[in-house]
Structures are given as C-alpha cells and as structure tokens.
N, C-alpha and C. Protein backbone atom coordinates (compact mmCIF):
# COMPACT_ATOMS: atom_id res chain seq x y z
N UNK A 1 10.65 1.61 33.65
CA UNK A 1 10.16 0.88 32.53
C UNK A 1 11.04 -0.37 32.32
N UNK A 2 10.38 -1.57 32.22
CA UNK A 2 11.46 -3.05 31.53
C UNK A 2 11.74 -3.18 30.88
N UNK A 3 12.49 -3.48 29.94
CA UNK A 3 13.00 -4.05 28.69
C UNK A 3 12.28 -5.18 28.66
N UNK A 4 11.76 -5.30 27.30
CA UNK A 4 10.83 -6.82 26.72
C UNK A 4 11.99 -7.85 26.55
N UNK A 5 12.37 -8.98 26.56
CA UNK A 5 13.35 -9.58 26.47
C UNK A 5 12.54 -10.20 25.10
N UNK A 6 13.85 -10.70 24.53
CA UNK A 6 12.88 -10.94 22.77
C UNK A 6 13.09 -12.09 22.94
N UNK A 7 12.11 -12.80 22.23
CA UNK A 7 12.32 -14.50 21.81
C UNK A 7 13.18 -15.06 21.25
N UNK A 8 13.83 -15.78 21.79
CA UNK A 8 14.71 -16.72 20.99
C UNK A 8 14.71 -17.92 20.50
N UNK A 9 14.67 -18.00 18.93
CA UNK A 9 14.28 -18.38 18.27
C UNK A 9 15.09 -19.46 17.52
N UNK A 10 15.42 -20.84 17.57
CA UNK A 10 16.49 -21.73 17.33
C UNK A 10 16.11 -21.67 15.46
N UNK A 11 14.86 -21.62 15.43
CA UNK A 11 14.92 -21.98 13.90
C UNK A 11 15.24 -21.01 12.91
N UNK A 12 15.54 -19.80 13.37
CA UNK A 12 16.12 -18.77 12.46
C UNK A 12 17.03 -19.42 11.63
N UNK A 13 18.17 -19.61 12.20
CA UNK A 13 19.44 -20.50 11.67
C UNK A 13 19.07 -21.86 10.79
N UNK A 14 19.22 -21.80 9.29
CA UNK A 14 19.27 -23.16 8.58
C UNK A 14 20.69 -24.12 9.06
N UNK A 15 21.77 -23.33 8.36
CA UNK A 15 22.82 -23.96 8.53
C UNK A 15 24.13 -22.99 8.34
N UNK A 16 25.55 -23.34 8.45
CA UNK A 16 26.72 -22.89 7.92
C UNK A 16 26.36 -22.49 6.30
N UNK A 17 27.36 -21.94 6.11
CA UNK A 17 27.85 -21.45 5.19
C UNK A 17 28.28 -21.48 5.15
N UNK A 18 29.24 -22.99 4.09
CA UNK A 18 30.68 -23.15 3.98
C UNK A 18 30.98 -23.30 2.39
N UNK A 19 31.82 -21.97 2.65
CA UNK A 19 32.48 -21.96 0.69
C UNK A 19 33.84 -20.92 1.24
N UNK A 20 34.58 -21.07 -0.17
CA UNK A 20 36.05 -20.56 0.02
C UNK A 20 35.87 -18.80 0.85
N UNK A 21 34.97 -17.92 0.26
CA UNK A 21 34.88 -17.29 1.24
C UNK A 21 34.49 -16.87 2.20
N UNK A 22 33.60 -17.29 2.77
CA UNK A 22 33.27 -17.90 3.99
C UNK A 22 34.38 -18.22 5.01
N UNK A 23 35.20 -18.88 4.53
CA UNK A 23 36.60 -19.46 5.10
C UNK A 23 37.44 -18.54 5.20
N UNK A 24 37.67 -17.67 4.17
CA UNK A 24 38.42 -16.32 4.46
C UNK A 24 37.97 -15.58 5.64
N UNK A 25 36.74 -15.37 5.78
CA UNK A 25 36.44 -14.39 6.91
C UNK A 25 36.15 -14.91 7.91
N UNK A 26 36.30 -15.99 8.06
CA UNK A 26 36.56 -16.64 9.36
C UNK A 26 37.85 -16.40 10.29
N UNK A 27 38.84 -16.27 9.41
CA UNK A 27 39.92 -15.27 9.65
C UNK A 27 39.96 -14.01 10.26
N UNK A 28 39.13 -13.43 9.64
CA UNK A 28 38.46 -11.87 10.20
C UNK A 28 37.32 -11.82 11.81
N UNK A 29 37.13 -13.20 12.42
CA UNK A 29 36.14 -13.77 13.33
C UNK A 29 34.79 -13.43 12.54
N UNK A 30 34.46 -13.27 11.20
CA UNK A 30 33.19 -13.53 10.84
C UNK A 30 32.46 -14.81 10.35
N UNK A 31 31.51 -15.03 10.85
CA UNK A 31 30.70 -16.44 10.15
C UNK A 31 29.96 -16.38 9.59
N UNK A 32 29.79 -16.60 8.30
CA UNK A 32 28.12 -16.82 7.77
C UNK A 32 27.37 -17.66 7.30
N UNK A 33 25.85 -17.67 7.57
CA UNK A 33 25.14 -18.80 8.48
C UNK A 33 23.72 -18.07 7.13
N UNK A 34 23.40 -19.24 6.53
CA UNK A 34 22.18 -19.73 5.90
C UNK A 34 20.88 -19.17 7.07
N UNK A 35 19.88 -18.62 6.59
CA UNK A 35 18.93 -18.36 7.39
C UNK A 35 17.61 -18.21 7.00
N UNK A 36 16.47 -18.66 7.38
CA UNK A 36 15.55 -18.31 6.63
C UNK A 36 14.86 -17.10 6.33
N UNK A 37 14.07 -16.51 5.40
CA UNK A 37 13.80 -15.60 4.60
C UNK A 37 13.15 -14.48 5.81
N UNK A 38 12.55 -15.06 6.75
CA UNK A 38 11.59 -14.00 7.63
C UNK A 38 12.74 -13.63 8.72
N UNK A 39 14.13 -14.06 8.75
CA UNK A 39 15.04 -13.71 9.95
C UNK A 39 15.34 -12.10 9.68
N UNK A 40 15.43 -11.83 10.63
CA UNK A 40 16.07 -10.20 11.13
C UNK A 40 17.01 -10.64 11.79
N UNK A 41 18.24 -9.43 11.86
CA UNK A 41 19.39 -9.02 12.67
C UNK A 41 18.91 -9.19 14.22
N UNK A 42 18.45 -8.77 14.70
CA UNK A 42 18.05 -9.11 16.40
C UNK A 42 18.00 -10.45 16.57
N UNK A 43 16.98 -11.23 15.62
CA UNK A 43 16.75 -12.93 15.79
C UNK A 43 18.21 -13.37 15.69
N UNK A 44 18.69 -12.83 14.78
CA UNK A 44 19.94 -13.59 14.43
C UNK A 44 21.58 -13.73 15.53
N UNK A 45 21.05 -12.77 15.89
CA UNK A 45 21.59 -12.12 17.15
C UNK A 45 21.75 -12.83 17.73
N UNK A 46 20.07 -13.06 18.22
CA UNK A 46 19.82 -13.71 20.15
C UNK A 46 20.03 -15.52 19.74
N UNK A 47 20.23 -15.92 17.97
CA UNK A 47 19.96 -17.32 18.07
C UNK A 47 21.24 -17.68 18.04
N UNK A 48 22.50 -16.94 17.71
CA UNK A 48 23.58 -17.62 17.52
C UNK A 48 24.59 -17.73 19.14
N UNK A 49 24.12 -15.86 19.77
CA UNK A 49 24.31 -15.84 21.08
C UNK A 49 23.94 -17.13 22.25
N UNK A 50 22.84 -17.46 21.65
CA UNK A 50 22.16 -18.55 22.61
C UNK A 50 22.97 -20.15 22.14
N UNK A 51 22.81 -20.58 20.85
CA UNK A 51 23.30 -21.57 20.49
C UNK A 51 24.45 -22.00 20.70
N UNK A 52 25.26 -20.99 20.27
CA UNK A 52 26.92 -21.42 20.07
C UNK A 52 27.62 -20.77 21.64
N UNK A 53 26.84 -20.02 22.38
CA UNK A 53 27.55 -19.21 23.80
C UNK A 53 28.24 -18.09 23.39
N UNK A 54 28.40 -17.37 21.83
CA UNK A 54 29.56 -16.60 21.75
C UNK A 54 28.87 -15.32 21.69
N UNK A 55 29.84 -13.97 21.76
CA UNK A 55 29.09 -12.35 22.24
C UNK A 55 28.80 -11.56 20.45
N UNK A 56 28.04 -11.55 20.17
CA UNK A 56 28.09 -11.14 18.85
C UNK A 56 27.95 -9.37 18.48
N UNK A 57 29.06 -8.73 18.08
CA UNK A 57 29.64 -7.31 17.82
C UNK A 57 28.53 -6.82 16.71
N UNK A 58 28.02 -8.08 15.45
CA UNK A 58 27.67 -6.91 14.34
C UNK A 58 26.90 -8.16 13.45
N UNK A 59 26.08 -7.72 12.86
CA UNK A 59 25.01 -8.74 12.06
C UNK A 59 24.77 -7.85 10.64
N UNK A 60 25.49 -8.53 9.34
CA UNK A 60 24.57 -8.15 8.20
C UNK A 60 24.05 -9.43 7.56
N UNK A 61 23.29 -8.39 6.91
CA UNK A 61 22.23 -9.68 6.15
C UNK A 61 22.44 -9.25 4.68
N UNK A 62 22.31 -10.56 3.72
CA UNK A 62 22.13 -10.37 2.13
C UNK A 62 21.08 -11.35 1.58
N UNK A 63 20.20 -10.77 0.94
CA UNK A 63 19.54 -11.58 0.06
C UNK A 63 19.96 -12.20 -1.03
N UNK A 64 20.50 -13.38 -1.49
CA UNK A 64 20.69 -14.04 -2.74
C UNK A 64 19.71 -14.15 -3.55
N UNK A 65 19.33 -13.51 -4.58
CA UNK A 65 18.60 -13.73 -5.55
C UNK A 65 18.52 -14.87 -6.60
N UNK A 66 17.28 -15.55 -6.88
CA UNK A 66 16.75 -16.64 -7.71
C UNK A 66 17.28 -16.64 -8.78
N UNK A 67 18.31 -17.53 -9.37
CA UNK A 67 18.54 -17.71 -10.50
C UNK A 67 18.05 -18.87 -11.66
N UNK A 68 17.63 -18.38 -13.11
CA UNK A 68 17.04 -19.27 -14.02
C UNK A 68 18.39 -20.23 -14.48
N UNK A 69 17.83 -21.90 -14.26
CA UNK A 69 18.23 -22.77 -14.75
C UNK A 69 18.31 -23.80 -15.59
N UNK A 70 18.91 -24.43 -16.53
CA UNK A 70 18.39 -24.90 -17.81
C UNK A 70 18.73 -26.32 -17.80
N UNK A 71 17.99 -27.25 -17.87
CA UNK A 71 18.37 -28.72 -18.02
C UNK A 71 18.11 -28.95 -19.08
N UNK A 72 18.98 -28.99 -20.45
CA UNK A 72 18.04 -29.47 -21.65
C UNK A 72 17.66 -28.62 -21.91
N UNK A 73 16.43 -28.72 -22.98
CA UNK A 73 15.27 -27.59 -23.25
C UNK A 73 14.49 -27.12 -22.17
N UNK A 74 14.42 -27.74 -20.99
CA UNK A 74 13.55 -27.17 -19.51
C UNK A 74 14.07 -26.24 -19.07
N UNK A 75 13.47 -25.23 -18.64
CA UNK A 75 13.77 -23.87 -17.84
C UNK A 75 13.34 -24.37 -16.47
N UNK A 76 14.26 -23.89 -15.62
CA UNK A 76 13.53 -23.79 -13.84
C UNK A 76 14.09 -22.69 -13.17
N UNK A 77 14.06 -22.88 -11.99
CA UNK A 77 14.47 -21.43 -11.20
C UNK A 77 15.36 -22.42 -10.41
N UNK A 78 16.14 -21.64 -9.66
CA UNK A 78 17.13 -22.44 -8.68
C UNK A 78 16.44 -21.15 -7.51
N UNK A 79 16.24 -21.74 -6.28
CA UNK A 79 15.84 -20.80 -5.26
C UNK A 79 16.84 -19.91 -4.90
N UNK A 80 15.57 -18.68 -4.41
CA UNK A 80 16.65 -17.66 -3.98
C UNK A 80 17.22 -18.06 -2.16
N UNK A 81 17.99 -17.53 -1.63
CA UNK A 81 17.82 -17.46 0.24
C UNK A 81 18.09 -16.48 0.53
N UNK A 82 18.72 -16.36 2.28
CA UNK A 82 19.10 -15.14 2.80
C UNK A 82 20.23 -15.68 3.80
N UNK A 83 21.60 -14.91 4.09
CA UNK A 83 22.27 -15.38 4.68
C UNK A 83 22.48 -14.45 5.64
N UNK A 84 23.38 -14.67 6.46
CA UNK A 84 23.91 -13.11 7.81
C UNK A 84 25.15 -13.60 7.57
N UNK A 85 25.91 -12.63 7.83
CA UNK A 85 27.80 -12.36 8.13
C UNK A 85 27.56 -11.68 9.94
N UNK A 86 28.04 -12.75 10.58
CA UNK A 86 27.58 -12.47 12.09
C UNK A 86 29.42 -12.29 12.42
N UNK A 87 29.37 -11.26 12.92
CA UNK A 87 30.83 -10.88 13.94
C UNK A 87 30.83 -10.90 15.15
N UNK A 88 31.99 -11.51 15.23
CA UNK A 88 32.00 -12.54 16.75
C UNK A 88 33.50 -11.22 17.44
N UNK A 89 33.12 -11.22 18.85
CA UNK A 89 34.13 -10.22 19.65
C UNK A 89 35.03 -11.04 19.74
N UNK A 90 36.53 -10.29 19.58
CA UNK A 90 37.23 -10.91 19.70
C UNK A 90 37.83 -11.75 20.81
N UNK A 91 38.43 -13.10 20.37
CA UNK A 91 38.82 -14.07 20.96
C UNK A 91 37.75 -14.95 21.29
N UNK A 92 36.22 -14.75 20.75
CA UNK A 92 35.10 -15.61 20.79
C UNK A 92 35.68 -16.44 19.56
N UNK A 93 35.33 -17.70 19.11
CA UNK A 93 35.10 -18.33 18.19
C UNK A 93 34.01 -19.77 18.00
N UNK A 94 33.60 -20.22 16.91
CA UNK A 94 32.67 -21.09 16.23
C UNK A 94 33.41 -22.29 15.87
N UNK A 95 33.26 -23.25 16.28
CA UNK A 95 33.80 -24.72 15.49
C UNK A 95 32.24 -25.02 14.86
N UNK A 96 32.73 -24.98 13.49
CA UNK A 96 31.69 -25.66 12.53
C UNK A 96 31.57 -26.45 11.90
N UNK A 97 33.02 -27.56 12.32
CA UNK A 97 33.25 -28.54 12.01
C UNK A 97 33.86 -28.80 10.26
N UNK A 98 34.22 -29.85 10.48
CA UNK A 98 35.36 -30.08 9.06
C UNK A 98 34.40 -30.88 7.77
C-alpha cells in the first residue's frame, strides 16, 4: 500500500508572530506563526517544513478569540485568529528577521 503524500500548501502560513513571548520561546526552538482559520497541524507541518527547510518535532494550535471594542460610543469586534507554536528539532533554527 502507498502513502498519499499531502499537499503542500504555502498559504496556510499568514505571518510571524512577533511579541515578547513569542521571543521567549524562541529560546526553547519554538516559533509561532499566525495562520489561517481552516489550517490543521499536518498543513502546518508540511508548510513550514517546505518553506523555511527546517525538521519540525511538534505542532500546537490556539484559537484567539474575538474581542468587543469601543471607539467612543461605537461598539465593534476586533477579529478573532488562529496561531501554531511549531517545534523545531534541535539545532534547526528560523531567522525571522529583526
């Protein structure tokens, strides 16, 4: 029997995720990377494996939930997203630039 080889998919990945902790666990070889709402762990997998060349150990995902925002008397929503914390084997690493 073959193994299906899965699609790889460049547009999974929005962007970095750069905030103070973020930067901490970069320390730890973890990165986390903005993604859009329909990505899974496998996509996320095969897009960062493919993009950046590095071997990836472990993929979680979190949903950020929509928060209400107030300008004035106006109410709005600020959108929700979804991000991954992707772990990189060691001595792999990501330049994501300054």
């Amino acid at each position: 029997m073959k193994k299906e080889k899965r699609k790889i998919s460049s547009s999974v990945l929005s962007l970095p995720h750069i905030t103070e902790k973020a930067g901490l666990l970069q320390g730890q070889n973890q990165y986390v990377f903005k993604v859009v709402p329909r990505a899974t762990k496998y996509g996320v997998k095969d897009s960062v494996e493919a993009h950046y060349g590095v071997r990836v150990l472990k993929v979680r995902m979190i949903r950020v939930p929509s928060k209400s925002i107030r300008v004035g008397r106006t109410m709005g929503k600020r959108p929700g997203y979804k991000k991954a914390v992707v772990t990189l084997k060691e001595g792999d690493k990501i330049e994501l630039g300054a």
